[in-house]
N, C-alpha and C. Protein backbone atom coordinates (compact mmCIF):
# COMPACT_ATOMS: atom_id res chain seq x y z
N UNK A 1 -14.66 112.77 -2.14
CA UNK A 1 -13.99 111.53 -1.72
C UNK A 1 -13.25 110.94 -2.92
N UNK A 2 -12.25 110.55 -2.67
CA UNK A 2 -11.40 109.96 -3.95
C UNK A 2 -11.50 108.89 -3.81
N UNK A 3 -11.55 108.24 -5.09
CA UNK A 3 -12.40 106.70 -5.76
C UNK A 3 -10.66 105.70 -5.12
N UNK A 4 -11.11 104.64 -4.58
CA UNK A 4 -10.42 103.58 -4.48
C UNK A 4 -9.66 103.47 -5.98
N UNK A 5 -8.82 102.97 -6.09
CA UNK A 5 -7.69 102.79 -7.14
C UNK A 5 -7.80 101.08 -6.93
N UNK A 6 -8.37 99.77 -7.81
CA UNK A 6 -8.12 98.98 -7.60
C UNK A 6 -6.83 98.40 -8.28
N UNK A 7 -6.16 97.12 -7.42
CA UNK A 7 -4.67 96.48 -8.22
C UNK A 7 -5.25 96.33 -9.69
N UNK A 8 -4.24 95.90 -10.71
CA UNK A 8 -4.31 95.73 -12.13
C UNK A 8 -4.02 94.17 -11.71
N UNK A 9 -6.16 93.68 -12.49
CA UNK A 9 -6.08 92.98 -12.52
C UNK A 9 -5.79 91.07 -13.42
N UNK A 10 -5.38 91.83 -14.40
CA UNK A 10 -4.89 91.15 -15.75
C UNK A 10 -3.72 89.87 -15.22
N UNK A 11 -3.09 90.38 -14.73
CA UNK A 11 -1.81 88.95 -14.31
C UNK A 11 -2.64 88.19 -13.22
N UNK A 12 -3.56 88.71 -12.78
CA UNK A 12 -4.59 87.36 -11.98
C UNK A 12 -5.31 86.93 -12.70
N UNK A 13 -5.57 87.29 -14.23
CA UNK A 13 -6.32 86.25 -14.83
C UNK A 13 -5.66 86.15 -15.47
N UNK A 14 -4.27 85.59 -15.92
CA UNK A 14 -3.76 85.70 -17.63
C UNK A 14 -3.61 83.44 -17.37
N UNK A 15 -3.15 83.01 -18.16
CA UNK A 15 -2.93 82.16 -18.57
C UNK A 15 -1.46 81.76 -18.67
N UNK A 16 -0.73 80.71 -18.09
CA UNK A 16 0.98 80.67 -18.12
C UNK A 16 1.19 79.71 -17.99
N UNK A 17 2.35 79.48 -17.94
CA UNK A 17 3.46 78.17 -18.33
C UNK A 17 3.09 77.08 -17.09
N UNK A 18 2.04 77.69 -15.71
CA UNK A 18 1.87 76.97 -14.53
C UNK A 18 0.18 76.65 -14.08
N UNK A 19 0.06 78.27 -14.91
CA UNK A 19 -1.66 78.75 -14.43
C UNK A 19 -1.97 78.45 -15.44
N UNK A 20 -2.08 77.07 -16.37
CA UNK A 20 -2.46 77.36 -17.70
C UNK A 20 -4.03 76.96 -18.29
N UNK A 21 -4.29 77.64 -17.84
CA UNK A 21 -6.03 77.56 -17.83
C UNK A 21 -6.00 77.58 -19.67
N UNK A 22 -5.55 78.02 -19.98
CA UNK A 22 -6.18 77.45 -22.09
C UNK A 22 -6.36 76.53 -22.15
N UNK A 23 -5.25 75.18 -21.47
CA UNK A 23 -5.63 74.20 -21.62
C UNK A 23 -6.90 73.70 -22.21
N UNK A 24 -7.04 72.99 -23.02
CA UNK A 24 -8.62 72.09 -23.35
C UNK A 24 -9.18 71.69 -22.18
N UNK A 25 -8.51 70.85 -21.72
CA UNK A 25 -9.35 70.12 -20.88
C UNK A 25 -8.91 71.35 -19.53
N UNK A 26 -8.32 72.10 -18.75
CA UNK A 26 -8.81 72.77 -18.16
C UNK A 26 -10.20 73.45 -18.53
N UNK A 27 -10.19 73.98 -19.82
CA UNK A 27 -11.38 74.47 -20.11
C UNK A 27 -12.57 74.00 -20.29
N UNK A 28 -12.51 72.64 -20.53
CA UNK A 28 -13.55 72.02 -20.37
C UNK A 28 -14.55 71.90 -18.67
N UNK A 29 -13.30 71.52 -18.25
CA UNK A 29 -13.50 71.21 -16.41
C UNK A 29 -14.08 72.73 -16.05
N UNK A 30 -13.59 73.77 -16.60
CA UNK A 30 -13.75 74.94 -15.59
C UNK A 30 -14.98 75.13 -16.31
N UNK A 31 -15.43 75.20 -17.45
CA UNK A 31 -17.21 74.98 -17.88
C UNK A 31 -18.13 73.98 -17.23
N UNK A 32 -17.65 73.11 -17.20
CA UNK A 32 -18.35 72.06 -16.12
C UNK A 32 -18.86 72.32 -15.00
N UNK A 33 -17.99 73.12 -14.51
CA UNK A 33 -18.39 73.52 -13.14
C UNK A 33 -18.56 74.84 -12.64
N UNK A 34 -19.09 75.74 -14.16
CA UNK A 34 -19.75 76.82 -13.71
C UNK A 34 -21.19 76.36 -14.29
N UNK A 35 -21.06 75.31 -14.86
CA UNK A 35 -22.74 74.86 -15.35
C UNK A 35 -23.74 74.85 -14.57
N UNK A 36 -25.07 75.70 -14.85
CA UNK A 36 -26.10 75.95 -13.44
C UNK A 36 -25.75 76.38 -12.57
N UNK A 37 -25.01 77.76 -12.67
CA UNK A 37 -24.74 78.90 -11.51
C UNK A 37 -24.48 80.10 -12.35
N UNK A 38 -24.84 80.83 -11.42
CA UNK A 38 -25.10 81.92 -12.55
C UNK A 38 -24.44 83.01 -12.27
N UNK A 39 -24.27 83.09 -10.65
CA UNK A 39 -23.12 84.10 -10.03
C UNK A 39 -21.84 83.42 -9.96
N UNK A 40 -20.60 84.74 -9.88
CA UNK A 40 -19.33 84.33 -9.42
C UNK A 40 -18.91 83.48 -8.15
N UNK A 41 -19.75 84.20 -7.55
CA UNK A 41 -19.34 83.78 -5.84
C UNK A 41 -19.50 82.09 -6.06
N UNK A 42 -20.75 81.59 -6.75
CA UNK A 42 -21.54 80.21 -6.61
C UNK A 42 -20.69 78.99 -7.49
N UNK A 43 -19.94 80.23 -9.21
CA UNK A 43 -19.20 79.16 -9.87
C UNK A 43 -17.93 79.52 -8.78
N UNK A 44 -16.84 79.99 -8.03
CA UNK A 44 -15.68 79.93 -7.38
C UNK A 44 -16.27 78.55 -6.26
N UNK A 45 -16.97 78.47 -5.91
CA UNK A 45 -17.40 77.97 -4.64
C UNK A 45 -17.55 76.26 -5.13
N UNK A 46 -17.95 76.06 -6.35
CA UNK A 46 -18.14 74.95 -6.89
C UNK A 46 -16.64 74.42 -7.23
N UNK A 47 -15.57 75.53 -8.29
CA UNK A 47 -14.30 75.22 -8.40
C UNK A 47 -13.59 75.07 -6.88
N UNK A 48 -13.84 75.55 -5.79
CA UNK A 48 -13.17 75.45 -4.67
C UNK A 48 -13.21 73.77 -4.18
N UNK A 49 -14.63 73.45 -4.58
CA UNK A 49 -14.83 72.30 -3.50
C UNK A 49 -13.92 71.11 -4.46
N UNK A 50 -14.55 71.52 -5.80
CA UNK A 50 -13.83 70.45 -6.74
C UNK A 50 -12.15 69.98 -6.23
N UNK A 51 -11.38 71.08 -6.33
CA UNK A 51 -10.02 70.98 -6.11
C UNK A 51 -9.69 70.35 -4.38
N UNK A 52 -10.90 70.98 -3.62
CA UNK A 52 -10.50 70.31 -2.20
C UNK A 52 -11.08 69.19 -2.27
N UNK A 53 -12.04 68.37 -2.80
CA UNK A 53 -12.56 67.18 -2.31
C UNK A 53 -12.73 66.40 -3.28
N UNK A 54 -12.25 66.71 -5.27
CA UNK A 54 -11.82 65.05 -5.68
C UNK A 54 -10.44 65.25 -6.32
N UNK A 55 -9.67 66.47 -6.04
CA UNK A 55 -8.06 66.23 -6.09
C UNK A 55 -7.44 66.01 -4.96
N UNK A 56 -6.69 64.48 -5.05
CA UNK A 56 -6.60 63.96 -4.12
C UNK A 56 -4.72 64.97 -3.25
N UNK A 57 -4.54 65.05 -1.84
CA UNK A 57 -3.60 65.70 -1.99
C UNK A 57 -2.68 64.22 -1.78
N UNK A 58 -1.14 64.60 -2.55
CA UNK A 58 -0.23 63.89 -2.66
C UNK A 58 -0.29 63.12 -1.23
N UNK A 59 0.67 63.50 -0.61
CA UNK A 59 1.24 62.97 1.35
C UNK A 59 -0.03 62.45 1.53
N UNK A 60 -1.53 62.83 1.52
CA UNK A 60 -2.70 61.94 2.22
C UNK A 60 -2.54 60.83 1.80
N UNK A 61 -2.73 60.43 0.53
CA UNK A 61 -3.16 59.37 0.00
C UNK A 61 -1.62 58.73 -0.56
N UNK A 62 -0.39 59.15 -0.89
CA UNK A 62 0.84 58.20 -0.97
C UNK A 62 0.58 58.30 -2.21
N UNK A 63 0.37 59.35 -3.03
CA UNK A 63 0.35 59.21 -4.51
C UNK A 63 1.48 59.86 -5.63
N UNK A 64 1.70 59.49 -6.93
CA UNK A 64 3.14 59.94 -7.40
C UNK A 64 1.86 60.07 -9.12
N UNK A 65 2.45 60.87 -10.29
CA UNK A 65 3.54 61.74 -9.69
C UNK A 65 3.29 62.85 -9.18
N UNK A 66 4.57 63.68 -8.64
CA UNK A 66 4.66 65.05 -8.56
C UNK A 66 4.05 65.85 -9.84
N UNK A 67 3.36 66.59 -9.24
CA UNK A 67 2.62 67.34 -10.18
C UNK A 67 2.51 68.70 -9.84
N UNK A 68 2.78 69.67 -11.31
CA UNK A 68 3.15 71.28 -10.64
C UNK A 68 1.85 71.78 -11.51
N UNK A 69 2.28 71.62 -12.87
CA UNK A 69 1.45 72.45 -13.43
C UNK A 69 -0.25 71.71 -13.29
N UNK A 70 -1.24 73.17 -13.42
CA UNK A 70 -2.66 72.87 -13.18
C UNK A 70 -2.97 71.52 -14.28
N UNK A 71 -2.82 71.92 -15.58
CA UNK A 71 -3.25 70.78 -16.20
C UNK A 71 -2.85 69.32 -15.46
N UNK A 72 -1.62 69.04 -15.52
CA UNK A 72 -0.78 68.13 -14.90
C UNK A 72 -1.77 67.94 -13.66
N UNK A 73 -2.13 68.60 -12.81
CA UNK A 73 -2.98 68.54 -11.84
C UNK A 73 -4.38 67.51 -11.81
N UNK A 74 -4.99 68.19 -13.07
CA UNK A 74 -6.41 67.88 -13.09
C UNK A 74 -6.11 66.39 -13.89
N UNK A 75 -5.00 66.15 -14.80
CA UNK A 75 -5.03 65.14 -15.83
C UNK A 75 -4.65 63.66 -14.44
N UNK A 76 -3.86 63.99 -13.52
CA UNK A 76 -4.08 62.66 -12.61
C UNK A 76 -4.53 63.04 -11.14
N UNK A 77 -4.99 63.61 -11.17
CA UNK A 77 -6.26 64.10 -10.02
C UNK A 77 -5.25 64.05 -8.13
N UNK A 78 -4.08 64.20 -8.55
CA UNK A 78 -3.22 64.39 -7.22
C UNK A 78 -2.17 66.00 -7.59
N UNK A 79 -1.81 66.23 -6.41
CA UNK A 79 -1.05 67.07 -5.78
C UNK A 79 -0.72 67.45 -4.81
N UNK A 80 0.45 67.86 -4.46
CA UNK A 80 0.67 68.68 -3.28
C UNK A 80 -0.06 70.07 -2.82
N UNK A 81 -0.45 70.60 -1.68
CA UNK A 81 -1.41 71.56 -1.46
C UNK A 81 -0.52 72.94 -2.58
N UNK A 82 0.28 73.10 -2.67
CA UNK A 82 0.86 73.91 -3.72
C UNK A 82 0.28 73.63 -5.09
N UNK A 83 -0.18 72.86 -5.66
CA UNK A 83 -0.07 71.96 -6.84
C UNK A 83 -1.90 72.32 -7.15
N UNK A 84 -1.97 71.92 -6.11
CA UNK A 84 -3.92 71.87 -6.10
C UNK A 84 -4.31 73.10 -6.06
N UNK A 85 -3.33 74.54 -5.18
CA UNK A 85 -3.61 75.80 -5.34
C UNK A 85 -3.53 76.74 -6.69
N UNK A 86 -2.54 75.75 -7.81
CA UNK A 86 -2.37 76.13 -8.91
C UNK A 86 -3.49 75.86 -9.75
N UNK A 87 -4.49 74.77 -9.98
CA UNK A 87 -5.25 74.28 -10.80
C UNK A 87 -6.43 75.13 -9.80
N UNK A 88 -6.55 75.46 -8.09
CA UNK A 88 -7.72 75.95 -8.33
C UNK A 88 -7.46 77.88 -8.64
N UNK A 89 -6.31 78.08 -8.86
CA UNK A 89 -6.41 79.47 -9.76
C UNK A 89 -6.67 79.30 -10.81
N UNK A 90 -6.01 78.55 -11.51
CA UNK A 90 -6.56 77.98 -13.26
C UNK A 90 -7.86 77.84 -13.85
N UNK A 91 -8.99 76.90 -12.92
CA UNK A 91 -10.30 76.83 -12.87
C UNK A 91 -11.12 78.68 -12.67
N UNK A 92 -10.55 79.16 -11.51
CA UNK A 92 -10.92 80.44 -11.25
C UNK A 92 -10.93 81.56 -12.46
N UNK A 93 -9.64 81.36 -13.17
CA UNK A 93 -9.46 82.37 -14.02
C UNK A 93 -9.97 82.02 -15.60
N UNK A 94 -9.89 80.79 -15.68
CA UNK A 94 -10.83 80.65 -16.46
C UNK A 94 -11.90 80.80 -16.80
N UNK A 95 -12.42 80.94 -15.81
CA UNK A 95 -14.52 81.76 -15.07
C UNK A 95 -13.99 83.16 -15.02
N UNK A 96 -13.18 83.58 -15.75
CA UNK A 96 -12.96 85.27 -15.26
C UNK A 96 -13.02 85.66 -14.14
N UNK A 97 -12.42 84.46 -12.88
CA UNK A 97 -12.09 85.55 -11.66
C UNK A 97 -11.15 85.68 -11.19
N UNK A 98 -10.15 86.92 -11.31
CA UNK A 98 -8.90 86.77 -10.51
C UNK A 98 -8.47 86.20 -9.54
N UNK A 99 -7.79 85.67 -9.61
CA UNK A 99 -7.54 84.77 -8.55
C UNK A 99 -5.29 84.95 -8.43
N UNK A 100 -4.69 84.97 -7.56
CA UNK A 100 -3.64 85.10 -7.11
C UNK A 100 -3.30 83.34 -6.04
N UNK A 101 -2.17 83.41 -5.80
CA UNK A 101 -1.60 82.27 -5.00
C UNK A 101 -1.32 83.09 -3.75
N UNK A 102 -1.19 82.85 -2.38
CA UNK A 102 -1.16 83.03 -1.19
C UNK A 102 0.21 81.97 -0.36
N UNK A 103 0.58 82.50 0.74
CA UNK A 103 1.47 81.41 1.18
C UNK A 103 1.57 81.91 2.80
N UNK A 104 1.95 80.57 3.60
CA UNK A 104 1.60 80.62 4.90
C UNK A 104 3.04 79.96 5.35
N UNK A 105 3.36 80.26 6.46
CA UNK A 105 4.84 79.58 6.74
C UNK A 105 4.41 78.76 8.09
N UNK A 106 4.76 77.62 8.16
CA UNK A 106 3.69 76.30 9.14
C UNK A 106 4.96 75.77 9.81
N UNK A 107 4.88 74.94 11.00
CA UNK A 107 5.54 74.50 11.27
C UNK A 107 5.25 73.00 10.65
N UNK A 108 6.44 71.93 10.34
CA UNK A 108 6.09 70.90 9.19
C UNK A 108 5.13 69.74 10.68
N UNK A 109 5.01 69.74 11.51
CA UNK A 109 4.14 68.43 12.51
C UNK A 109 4.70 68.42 13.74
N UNK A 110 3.02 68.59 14.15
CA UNK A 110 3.40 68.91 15.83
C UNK A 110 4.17 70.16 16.40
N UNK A 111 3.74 70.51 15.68
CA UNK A 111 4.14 72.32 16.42
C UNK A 111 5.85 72.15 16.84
N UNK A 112 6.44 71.93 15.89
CA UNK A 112 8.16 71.55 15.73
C UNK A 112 9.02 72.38 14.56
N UNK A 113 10.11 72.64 14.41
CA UNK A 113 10.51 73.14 13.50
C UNK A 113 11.25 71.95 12.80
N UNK A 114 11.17 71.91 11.53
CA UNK A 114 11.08 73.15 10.85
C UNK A 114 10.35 73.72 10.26
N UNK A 115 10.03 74.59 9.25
CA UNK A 115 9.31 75.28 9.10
C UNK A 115 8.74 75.04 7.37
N UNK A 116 7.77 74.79 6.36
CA UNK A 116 7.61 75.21 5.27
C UNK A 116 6.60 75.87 4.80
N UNK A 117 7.01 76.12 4.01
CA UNK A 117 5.39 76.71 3.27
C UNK A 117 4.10 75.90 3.09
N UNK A 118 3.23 76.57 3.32
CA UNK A 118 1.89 76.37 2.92
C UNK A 118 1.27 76.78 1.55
N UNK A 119 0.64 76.18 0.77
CA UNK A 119 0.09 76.78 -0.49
C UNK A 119 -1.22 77.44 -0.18
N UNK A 120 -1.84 78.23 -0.86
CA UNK A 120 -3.02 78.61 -0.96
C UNK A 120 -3.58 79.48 -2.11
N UNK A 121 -5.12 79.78 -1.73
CA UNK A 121 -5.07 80.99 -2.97
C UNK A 121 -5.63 82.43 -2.46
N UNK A 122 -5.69 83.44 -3.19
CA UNK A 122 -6.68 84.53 -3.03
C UNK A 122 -7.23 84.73 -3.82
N UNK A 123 -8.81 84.86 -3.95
CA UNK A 123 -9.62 85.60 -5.49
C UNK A 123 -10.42 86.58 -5.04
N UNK A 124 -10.55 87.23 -5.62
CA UNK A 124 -10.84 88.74 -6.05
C UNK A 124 -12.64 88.29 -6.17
N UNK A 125 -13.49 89.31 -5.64
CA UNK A 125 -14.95 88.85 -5.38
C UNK A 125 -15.21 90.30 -5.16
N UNK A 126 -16.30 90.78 -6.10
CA UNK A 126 -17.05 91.83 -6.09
C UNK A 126 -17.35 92.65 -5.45
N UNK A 127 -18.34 91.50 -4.30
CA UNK A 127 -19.19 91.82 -2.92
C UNK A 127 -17.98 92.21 -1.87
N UNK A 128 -16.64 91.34 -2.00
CA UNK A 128 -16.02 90.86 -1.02
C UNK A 128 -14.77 91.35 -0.76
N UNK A 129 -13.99 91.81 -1.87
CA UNK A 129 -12.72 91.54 -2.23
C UNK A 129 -11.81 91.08 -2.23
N UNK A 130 -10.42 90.82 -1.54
CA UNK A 130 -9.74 89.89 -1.87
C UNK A 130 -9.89 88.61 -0.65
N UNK A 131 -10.37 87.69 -1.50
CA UNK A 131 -10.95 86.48 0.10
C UNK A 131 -9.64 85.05 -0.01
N UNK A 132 -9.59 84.59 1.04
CA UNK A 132 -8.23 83.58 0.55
C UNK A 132 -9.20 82.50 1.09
N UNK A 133 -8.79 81.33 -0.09
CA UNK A 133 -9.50 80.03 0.30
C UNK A 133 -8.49 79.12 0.49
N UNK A 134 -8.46 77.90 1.11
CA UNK A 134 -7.34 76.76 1.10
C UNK A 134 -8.49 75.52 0.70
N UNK A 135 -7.75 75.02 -0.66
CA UNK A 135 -8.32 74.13 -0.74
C UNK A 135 -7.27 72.89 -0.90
N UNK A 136 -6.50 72.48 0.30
CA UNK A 136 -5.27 71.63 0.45
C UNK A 136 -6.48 70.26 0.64
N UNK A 137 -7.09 70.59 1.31
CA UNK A 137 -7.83 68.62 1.05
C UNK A 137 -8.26 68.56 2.62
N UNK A 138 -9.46 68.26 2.93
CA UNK A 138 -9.96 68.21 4.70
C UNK A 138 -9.29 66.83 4.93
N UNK A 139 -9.01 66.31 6.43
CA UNK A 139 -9.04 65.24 6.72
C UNK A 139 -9.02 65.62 7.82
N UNK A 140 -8.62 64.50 8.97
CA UNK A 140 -8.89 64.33 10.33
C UNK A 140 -8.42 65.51 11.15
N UNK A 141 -8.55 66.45 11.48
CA UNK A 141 -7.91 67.92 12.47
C UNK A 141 -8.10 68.82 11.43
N UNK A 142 -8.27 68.45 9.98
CA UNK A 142 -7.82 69.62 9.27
C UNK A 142 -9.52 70.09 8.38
N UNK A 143 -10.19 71.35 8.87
CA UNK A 143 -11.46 71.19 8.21
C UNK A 143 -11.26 73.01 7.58
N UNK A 144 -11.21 72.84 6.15
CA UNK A 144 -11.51 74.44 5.36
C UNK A 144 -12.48 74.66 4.72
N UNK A 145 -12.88 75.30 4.39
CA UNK A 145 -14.33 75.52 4.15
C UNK A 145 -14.18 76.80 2.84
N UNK A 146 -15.60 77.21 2.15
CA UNK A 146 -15.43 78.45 1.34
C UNK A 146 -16.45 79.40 1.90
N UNK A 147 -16.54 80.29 2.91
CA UNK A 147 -18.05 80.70 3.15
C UNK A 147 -17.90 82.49 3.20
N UNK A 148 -17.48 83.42 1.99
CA UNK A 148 -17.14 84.68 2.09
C UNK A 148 -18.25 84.88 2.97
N UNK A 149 -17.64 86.45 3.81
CA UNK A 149 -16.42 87.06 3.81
C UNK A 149 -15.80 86.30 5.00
N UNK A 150 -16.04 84.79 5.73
CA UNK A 150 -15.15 84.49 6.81
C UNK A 150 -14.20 83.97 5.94
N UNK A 151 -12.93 83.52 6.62
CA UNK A 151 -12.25 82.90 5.85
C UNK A 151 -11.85 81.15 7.02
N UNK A 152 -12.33 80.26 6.03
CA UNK A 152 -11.98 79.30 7.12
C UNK A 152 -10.64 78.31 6.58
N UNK A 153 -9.90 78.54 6.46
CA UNK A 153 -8.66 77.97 6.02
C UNK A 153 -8.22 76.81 6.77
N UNK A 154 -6.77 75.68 6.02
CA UNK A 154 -7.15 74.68 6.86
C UNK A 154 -5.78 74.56 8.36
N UNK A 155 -4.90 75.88 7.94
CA UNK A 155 -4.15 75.81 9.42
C UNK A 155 -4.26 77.15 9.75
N UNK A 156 -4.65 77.36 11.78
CA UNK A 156 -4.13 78.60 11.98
C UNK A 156 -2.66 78.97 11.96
N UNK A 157 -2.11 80.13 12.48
CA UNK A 157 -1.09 79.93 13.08
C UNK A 157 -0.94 79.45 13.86
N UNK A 158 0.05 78.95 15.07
CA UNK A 158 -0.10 78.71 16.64
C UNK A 158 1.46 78.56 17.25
N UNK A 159 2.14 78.76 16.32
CA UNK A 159 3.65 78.68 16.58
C UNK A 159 4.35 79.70 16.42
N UNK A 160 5.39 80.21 17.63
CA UNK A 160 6.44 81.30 17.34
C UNK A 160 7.08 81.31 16.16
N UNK A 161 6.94 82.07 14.95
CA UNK A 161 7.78 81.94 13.78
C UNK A 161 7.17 82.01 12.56
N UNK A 162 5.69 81.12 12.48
CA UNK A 162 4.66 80.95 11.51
C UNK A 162 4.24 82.63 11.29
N UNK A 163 3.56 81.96 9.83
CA UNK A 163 3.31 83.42 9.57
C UNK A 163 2.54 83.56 8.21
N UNK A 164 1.48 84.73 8.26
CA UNK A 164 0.52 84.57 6.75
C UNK A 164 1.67 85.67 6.20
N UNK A 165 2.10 85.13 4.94
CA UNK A 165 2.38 86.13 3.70
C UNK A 165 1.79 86.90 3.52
N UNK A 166 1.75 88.35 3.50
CA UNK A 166 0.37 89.22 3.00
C UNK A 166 0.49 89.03 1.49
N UNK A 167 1.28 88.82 0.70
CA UNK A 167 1.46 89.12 -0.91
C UNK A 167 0.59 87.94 -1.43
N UNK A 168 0.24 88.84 -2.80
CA UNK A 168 -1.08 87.77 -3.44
C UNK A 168 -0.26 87.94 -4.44
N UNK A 169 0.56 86.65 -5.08
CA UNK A 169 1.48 86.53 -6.35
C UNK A 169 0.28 85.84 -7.22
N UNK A 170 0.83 86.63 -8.74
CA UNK A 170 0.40 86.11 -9.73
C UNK A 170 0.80 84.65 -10.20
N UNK A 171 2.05 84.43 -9.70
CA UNK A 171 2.83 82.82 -10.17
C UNK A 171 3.13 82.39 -9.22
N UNK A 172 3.74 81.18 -9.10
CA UNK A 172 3.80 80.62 -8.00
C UNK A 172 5.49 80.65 -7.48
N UNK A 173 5.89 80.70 -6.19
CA UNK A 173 7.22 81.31 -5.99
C UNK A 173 8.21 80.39 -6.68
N UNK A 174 9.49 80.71 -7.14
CA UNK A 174 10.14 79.80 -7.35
C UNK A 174 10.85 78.36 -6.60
N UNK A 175 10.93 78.89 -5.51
CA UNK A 175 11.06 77.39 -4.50
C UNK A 175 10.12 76.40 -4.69
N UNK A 176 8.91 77.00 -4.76
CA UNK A 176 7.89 75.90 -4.94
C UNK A 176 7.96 75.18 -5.86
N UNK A 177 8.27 75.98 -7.23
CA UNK A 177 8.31 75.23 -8.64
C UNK A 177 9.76 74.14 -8.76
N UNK A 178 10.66 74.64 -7.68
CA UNK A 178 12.06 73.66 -7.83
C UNK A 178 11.41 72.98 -6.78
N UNK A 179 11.11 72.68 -5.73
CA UNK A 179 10.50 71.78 -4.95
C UNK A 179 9.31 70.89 -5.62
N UNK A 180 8.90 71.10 -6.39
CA UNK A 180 7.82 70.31 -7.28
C UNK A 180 8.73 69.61 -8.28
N UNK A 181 9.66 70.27 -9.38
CA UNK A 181 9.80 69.78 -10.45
C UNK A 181 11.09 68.91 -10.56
N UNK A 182 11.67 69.53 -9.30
CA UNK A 182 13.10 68.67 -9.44
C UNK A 182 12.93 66.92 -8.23
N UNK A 183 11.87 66.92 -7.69
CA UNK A 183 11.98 65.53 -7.07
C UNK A 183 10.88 65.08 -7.69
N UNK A 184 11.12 63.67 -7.77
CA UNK A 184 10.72 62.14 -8.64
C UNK A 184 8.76 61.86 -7.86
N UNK A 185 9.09 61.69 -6.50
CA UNK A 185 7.94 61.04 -5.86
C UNK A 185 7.28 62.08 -4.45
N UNK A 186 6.40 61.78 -4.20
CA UNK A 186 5.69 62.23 -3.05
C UNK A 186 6.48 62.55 -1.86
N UNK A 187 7.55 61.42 -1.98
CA UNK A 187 8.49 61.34 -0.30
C UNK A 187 9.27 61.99 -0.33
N UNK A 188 9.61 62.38 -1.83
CA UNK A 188 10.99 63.13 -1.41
C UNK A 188 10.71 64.58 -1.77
N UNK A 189 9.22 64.85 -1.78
CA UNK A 189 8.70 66.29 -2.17
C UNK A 189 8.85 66.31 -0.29
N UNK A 190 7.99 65.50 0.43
CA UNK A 190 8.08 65.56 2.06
C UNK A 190 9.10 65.54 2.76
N UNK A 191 10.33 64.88 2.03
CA UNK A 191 11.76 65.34 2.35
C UNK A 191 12.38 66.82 2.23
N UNK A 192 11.53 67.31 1.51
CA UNK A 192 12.49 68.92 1.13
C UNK A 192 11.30 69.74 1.04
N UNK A 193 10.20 69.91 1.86
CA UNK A 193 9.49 70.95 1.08
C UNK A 193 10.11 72.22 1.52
N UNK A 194 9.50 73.43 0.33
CA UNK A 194 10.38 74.01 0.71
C UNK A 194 10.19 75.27 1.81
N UNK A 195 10.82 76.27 1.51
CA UNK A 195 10.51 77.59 3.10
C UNK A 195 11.08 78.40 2.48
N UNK A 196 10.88 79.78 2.67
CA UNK A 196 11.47 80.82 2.64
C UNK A 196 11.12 81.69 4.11
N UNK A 197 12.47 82.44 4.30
CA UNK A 197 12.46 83.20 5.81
C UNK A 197 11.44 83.84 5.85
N UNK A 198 10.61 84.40 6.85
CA UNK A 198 9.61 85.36 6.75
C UNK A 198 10.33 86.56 7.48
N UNK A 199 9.61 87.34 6.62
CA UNK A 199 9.65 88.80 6.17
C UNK A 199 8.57 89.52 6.86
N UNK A 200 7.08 88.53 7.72
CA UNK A 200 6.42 89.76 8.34
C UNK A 200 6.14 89.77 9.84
N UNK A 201 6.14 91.04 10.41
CA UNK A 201 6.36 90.58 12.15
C UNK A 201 4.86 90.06 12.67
């Protein structure tokens, strides 16, 4: 039987201009919260909840500023679900677990077009392998969870057009990063988020 060939997994853990887990104080935070766990699965699961339930997401709560990079993330505790998917790869790879960004194409409310992206992540798990978590923020209709190997994410599909990305990027796409860095406030990130066509049937 010939041995599985796994992806090269180095650009899911490296450190960058977005994922920048060196950070100090990323590094501090991502020690924090592998403190008293001793498996991977238990420190990801702790970084998961962190990023979904005390980074607040931008649009819920009416908060500014726009924030791309992870540090930027954790230093005023808001983001857009893109934003929050970056800091919880950052936390991840800092604990040495690969971790990749994910993307979902949604319809923007009420099952209407138009259409944008969704943020998310995928990390790489032993037992499991590649598992995708959303940690965009629960609120009223919207409940995600971390419980390998289900995956409970916080939108299905349900619309002609929507669609899961299969690709697990090491960085985050460039629309996202001009949709983050080039508008001022929260509203006008909700004015333009962005989309790219989908590519899978």
């Amino acid at each position: 039987m010939r041995e599985q060939t796994l992806p090269d997994m180095n650009p899911y853990l490296a450190s960058s201009r977005y994922i920048d887990w060196e950070t100090p104080a990323v590094i501090a935070q991502a020690q924090q919260l592998a403190n008293n766990h001793r498996s991977s699965l238990d420190i990801a699961k702790a970084c998961f909840e962190f990023v979904r339930d005390d980074i607040k997401h931008s649009w819920d709560y009416a908060l500014n500023p726009v924030t791309c990079k992870a540090s930027e993330v954790l230093q005023h505790g808001t983001g857009y679900r893109y934003a929050k998917s970056h800091l919880l790869a950052t936390l991840l790879r800092a604990n040495n677990i690969p971790t990749g960004l994910c993307y979902q194409r949604l319809t923007i409310s009420d099952d209407r077009l138009p259409f944008c992206l969704h943020g998310l992540n995928a990390l790489y798990l032993d037992k499991f392998g590649w598992y995708r978590a959303d940690a965009r923020g629960n609120k009223d209709g919207v409940t995600a969870s971390f419980s390998p190997p289900v995956e409970k994410l916080a939108y299905p599909l349900t619309t002609q057009g929507e669609a899961d990305f299969p690709e697990i990027w090491a960085e985050p796409l460039n629309e996202v990063i001009s949709a983050l860095e080039n508008k001022k406030t929260y509203q006008e990130v909700a004015d333009n988020l962005p989309d790219i066509p989908r590519t899978t049937s």
